[in-house]
C-alpha atoms as a PDB file:
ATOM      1  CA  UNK A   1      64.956  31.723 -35.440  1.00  0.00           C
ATOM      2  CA  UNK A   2      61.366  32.796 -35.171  1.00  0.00           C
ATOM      3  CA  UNK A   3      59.271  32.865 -38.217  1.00  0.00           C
ATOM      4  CA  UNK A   4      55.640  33.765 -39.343  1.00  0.00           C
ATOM      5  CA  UNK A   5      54.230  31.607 -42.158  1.00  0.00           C
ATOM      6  CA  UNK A   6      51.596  33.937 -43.941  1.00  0.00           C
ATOM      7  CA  UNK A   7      49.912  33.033 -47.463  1.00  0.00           C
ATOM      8  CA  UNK A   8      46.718  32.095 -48.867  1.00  0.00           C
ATOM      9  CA  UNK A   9      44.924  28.914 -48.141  1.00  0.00           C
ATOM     10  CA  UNK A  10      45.860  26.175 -50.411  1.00  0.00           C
ATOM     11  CA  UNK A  11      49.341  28.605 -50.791  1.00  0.00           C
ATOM     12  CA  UNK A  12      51.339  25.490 -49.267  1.00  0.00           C
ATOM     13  CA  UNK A  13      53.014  27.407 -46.399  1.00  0.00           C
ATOM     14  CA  UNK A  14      51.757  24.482 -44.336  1.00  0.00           C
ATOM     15  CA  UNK A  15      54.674  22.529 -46.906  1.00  0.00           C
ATOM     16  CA  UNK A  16      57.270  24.687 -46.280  1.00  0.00           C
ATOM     17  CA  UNK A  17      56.693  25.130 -42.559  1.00  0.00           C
ATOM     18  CA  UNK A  18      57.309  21.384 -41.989  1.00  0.00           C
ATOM     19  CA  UNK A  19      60.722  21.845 -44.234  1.00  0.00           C
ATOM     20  CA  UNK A  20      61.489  24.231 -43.269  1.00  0.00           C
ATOM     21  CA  UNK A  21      61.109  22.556 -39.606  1.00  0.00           C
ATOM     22  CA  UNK A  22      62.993  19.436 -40.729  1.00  0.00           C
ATOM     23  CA  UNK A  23      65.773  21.599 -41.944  1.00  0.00           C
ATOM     24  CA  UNK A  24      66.322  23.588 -39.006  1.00  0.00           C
ATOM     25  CA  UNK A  25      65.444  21.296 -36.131  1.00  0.00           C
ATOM     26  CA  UNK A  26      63.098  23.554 -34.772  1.00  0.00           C
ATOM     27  CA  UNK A  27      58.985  23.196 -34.209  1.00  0.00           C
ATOM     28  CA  UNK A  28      56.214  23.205 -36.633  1.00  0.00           C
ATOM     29  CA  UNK A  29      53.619  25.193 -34.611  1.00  0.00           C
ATOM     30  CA  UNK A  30      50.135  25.149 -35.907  1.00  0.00           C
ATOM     31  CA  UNK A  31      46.906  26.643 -33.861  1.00  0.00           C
ATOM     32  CA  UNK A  32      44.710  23.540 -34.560  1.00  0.00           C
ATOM     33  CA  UNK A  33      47.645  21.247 -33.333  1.00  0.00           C
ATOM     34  CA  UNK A  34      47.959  23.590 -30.046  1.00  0.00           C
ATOM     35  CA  UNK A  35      44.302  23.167 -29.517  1.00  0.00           C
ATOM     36  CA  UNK A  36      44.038  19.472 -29.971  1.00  0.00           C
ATOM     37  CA  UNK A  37      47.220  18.467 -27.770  1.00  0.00           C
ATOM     38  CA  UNK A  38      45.464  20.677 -24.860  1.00  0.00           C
ATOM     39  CA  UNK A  39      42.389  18.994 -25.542  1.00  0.00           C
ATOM     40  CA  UNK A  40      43.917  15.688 -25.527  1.00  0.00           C
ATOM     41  CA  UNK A  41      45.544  16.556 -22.478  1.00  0.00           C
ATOM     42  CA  UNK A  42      42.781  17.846 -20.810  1.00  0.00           C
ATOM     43  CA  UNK A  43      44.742  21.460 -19.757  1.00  0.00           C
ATOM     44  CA  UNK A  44      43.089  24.087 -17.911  1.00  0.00           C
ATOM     45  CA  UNK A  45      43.323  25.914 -20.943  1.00  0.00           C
ATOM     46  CA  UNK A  46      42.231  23.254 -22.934  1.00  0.00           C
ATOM     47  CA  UNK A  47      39.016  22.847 -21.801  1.00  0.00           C
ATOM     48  CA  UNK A  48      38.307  26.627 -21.722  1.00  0.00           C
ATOM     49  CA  UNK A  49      39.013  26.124 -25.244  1.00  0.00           C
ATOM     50  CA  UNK A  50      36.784  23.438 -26.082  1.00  0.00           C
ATOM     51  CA  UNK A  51      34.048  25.202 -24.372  1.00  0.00           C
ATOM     52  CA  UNK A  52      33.994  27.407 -27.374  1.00  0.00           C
ATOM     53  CA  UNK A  53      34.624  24.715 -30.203  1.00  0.00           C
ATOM     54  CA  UNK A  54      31.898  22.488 -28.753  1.00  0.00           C
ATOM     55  CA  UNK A  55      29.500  25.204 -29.060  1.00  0.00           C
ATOM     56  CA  UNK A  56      30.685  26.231 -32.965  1.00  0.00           C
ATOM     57  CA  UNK A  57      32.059  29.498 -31.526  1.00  0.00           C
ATOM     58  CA  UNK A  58      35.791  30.828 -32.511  1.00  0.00           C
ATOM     59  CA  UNK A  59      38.504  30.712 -29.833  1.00  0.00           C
ATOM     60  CA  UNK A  60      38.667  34.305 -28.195  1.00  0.00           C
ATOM     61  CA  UNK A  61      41.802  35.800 -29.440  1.00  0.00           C
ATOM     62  CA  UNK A  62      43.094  36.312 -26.085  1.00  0.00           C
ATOM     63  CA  UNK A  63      42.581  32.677 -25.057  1.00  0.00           C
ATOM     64  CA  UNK A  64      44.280  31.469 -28.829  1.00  0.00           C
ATOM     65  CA  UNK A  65      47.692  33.868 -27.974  1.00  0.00           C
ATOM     66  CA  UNK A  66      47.934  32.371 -24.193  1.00  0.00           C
ATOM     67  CA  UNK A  67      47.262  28.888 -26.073  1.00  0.00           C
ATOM     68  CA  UNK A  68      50.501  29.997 -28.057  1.00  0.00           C
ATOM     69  CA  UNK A  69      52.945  31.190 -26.052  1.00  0.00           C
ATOM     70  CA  UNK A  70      52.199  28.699 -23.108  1.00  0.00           C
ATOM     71  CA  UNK A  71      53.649  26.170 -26.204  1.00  0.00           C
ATOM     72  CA  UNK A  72      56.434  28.850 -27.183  1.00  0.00           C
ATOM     73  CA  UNK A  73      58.084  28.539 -23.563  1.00  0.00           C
ATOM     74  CA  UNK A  74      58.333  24.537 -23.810  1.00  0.00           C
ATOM     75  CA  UNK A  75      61.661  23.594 -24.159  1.00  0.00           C
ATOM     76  CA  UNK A  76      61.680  22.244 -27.890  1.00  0.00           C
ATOM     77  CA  UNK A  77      60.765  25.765 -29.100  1.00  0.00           C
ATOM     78  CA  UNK A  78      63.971  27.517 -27.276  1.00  0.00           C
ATOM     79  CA  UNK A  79      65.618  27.464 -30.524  1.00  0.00           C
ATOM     80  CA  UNK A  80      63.042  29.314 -32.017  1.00  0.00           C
ATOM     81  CA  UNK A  81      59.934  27.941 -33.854  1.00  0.00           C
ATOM     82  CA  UNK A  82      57.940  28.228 -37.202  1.00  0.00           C
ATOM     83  CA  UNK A  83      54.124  29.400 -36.876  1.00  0.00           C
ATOM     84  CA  UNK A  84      51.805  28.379 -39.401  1.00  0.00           C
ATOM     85  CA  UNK A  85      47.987  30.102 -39.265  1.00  0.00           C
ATOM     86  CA  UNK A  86      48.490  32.157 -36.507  1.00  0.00           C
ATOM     87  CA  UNK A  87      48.366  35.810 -36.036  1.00  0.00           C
ATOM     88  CA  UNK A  88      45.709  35.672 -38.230  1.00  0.00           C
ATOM     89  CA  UNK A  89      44.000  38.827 -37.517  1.00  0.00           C
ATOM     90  CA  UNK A  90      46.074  42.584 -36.192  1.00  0.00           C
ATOM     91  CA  UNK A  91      44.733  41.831 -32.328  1.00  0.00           C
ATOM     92  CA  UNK A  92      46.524  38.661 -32.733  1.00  0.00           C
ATOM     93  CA  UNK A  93      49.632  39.635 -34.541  1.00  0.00           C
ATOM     94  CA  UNK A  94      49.749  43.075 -31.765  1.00  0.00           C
ATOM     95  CA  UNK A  95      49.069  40.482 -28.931  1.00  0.00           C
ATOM     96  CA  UNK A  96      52.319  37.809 -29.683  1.00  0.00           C
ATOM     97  CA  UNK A  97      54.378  40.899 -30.363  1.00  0.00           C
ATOM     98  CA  UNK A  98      53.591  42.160 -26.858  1.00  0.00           C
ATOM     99  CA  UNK A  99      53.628  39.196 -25.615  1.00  0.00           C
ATOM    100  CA  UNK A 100      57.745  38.308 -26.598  1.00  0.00           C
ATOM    101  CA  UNK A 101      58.118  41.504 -25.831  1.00  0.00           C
ATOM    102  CA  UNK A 102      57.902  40.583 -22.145  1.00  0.00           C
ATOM    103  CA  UNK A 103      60.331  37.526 -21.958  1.00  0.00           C
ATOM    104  CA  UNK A 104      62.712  39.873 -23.959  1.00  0.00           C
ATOM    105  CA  UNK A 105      61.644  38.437 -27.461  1.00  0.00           C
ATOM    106  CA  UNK A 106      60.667  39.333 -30.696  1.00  0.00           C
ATOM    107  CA  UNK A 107      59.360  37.576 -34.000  1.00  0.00           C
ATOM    108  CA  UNK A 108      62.808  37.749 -36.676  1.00  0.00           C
ATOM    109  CA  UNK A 109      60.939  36.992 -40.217  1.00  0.00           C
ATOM    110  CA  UNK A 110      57.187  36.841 -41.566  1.00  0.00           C
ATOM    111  CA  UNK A 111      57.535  35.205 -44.807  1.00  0.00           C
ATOM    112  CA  UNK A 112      54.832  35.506 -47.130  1.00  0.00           C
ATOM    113  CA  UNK A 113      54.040  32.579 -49.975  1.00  0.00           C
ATOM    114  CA  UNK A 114      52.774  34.385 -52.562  1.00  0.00           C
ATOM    115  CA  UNK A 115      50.229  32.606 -54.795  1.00  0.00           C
ATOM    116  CA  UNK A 116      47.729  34.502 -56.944  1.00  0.00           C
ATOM    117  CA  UNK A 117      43.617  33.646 -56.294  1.00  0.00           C
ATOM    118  CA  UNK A 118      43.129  32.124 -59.566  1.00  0.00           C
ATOM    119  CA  UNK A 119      46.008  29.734 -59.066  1.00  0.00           C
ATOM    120  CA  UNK A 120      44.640  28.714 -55.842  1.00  0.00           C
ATOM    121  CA  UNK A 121      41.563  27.906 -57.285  1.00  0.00           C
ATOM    122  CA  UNK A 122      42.302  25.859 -59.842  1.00  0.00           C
ATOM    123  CA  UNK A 123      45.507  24.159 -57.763  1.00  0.00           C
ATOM    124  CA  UNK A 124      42.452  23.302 -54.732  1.00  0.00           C
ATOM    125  CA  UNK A 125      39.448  22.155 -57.506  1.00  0.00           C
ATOM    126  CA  UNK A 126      42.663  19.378 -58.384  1.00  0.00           C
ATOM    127  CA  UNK A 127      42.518  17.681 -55.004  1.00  0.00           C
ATOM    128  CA  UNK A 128      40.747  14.262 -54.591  1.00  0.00           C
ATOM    129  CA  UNK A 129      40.800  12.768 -51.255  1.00  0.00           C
ATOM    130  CA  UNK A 130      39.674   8.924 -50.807  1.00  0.00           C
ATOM    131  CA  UNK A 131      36.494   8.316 -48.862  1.00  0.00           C
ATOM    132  CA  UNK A 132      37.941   5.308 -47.295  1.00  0.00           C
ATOM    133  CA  UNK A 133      41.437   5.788 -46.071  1.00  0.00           C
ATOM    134  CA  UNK A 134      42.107   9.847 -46.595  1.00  0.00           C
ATOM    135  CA  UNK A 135      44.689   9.813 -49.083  1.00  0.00           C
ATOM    136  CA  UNK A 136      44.938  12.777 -51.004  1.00  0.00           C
ATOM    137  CA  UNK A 137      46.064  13.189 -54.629  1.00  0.00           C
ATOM    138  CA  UNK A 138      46.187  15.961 -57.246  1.00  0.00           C
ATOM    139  CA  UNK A 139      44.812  14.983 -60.452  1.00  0.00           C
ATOM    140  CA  UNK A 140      47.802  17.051 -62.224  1.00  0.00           C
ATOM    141  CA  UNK A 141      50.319  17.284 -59.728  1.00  0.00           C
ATOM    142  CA  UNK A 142      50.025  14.040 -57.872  1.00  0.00           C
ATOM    143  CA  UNK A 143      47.366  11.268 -60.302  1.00  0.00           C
ATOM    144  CA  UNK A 144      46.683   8.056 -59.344  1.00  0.00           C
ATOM    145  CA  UNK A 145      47.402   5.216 -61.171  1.00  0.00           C
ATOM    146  CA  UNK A 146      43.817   4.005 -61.847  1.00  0.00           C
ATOM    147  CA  UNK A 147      41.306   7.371 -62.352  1.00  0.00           C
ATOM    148  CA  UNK A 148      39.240   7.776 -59.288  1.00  0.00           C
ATOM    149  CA  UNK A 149      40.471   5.341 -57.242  1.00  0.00           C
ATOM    150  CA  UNK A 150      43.198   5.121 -54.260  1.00  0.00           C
ATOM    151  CA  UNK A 151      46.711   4.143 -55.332  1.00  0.00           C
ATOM    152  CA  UNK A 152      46.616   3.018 -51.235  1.00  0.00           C
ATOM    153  CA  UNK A 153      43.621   1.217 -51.104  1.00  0.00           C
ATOM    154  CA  UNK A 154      41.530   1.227 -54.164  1.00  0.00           C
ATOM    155  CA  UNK A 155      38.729   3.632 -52.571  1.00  0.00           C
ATOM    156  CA  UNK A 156      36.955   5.889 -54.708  1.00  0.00           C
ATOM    157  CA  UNK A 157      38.235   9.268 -54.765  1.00  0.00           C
ATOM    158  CA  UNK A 158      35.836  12.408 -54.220  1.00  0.00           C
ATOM    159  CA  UNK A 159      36.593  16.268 -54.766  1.00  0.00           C
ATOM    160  CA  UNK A 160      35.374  17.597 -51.314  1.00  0.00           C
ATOM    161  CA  UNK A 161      33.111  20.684 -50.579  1.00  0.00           C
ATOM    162  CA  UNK A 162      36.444  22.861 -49.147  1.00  0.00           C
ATOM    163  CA  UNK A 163      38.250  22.313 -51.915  1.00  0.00           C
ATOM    164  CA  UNK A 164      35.442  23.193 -54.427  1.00  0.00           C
ATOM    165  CA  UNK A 165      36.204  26.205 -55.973  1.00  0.00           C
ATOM    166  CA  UNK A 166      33.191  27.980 -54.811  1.00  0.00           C
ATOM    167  CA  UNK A 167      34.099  27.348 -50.856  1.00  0.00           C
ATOM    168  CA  UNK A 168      38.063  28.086 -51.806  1.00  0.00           C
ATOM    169  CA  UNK A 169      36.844  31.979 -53.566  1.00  0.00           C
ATOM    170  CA  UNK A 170      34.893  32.375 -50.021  1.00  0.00           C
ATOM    171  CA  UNK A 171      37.722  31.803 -48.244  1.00  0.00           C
ATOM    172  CA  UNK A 172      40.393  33.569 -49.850  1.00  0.00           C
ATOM    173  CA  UNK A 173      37.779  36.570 -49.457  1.00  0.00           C
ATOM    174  CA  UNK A 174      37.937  35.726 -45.412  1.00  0.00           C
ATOM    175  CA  UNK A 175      41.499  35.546 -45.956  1.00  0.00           C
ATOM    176  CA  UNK A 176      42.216  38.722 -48.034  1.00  0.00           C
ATOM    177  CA  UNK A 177      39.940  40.903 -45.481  1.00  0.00           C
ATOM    178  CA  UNK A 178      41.717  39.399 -42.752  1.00  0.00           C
ATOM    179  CA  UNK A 179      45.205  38.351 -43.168  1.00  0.00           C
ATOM    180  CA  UNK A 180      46.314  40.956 -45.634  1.00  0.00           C
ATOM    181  CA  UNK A 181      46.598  43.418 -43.294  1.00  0.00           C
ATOM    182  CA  UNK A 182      48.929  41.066 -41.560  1.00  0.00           C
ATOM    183  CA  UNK A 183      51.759  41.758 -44.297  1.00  0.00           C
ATOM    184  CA  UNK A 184      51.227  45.703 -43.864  1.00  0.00           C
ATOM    185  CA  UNK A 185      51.928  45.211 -40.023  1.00  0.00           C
ATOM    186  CA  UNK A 186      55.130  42.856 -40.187  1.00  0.00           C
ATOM    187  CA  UNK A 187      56.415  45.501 -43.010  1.00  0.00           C
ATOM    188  CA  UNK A 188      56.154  47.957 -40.817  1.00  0.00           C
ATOM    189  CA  UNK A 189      57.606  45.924 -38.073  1.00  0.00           C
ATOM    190  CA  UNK A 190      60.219  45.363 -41.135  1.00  0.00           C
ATOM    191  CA  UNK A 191      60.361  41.320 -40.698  1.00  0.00           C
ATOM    192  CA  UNK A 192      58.445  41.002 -44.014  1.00  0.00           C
ATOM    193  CA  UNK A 193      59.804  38.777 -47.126  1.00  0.00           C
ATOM    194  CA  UNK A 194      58.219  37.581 -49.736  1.00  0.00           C
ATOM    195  CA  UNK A 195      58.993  34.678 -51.909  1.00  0.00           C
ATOM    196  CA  UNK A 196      57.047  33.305 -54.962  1.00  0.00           C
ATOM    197  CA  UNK A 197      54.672  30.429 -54.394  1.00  0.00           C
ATOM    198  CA  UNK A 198      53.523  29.576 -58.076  1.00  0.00           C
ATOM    199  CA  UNK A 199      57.286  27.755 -58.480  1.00  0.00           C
ATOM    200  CA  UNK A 200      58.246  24.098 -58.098  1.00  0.00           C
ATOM    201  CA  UNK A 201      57.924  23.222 -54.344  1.00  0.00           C
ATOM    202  CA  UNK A 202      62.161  23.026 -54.129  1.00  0.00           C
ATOM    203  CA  UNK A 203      62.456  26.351 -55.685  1.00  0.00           C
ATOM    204  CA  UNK A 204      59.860  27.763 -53.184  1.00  0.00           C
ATOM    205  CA  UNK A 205      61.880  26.054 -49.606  1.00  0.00           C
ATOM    206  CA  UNK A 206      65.370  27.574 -51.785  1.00  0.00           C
ATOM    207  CA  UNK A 207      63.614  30.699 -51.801  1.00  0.00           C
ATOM    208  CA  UNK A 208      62.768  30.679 -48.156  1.00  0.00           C
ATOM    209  CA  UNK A 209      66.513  29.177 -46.869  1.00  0.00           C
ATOM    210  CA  UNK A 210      68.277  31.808 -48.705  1.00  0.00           C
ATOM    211  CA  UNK A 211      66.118  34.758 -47.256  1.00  0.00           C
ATOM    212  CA  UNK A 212      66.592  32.984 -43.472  1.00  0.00           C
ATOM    213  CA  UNK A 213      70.856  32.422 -44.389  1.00  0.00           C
END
């Protein structure tokens, strides 16, 4: 079972990627975990990588899919895999595709969580993270029991500058002129389902089992 995760920042596909991970017994697969374990472990492609990053520049795209599907052939993901913020642009979506297509392999769902702008907004504004351990709350959907302050460690809580709702518009404009194009390709490739994000979390992962059963 090989899936896409597409939606929205702040969308929560990075939520239902882990369940849906959990539930299935197969990997989570995010770029910014790919890049840090090759990093970490110092990997010839690793340190091409960081080459870039220490300099500010973006990963080249062909350096970001051999990143991928180096991880896609280790053994944990031979049951197939869920991959969460990547393709994020067409030359990376065309890339993986021709890439499975080598070892005989192709992607079997892109699953889009829907979630309109202005509920991302005002869903993002809600998060408070603590300055002094990282906890993060929701001041509707997850409060803490004193206002402003950690339930973990009594640290004051700050709103910070990604999720302010100027930096969230700017990036679901990045995201809209980039990854929308994304759900015309894997419609064409007919993979594409859509579920509805704006539901409780549950309903969302029912959603998504029912579409993969």
């Amino acid at each position: 079972m090989k899936i896409v995760m597409l939606g929205a920042p702040g969308a929560g596909k990075g939520t239902q990627a882990k369940k849906i991970s959990e539930k299935y017994g197969i990997p989570h697969i995010s770029t910014g975990d790919i890049f840090r374990a090759n990093i970490k472990e110092n990997t010839e492609l690793g340190q091409k990588a960081k080459t870039y990053m220490d300099k500010g520049l973006l990963v080249p795209d062909e350096l970001v899919v051999d990143l991928v599907v180096d991880r896609l052939a280790q053994d944990d993901a031979k049951k197939g895999y869920v991959l969460d913020g990547f393709p994020r642009t067409i030359p990376q979506a065309e890339a993986l595709t021709d890439a499975l297509a080598k070892i005989g392999e192709k992607m079997d769902y892109a699953i889009n969580v829907e979630v309109p702008d202005e509920n991302i907004v005002r869903r993002m504004s809600g998060r408070r993270a603590c300055v002094a351990c990282g906890g993060t709350y929701h001041i509707k959907y997850n409060p803490t029991k004193v206002e402003g302050k950690c339930d973990a460690c009594g640290g004051d809580l700050i709103l910070r500058d990604d999720d302010k709702p100027e930096t969230v518009k700017q990036r679901l404009e990045v995201y809209h002129t980039q990854t929308q194009p994304l759900i015309d390709y894997y419609e064409k490739e007919g993979i594409m389902r859509e579920v509805d994000g704006t539901v409780d979390l549950e309903d969302v992962f029912n959603a998504i089992i029912e579409i993969l059963e």
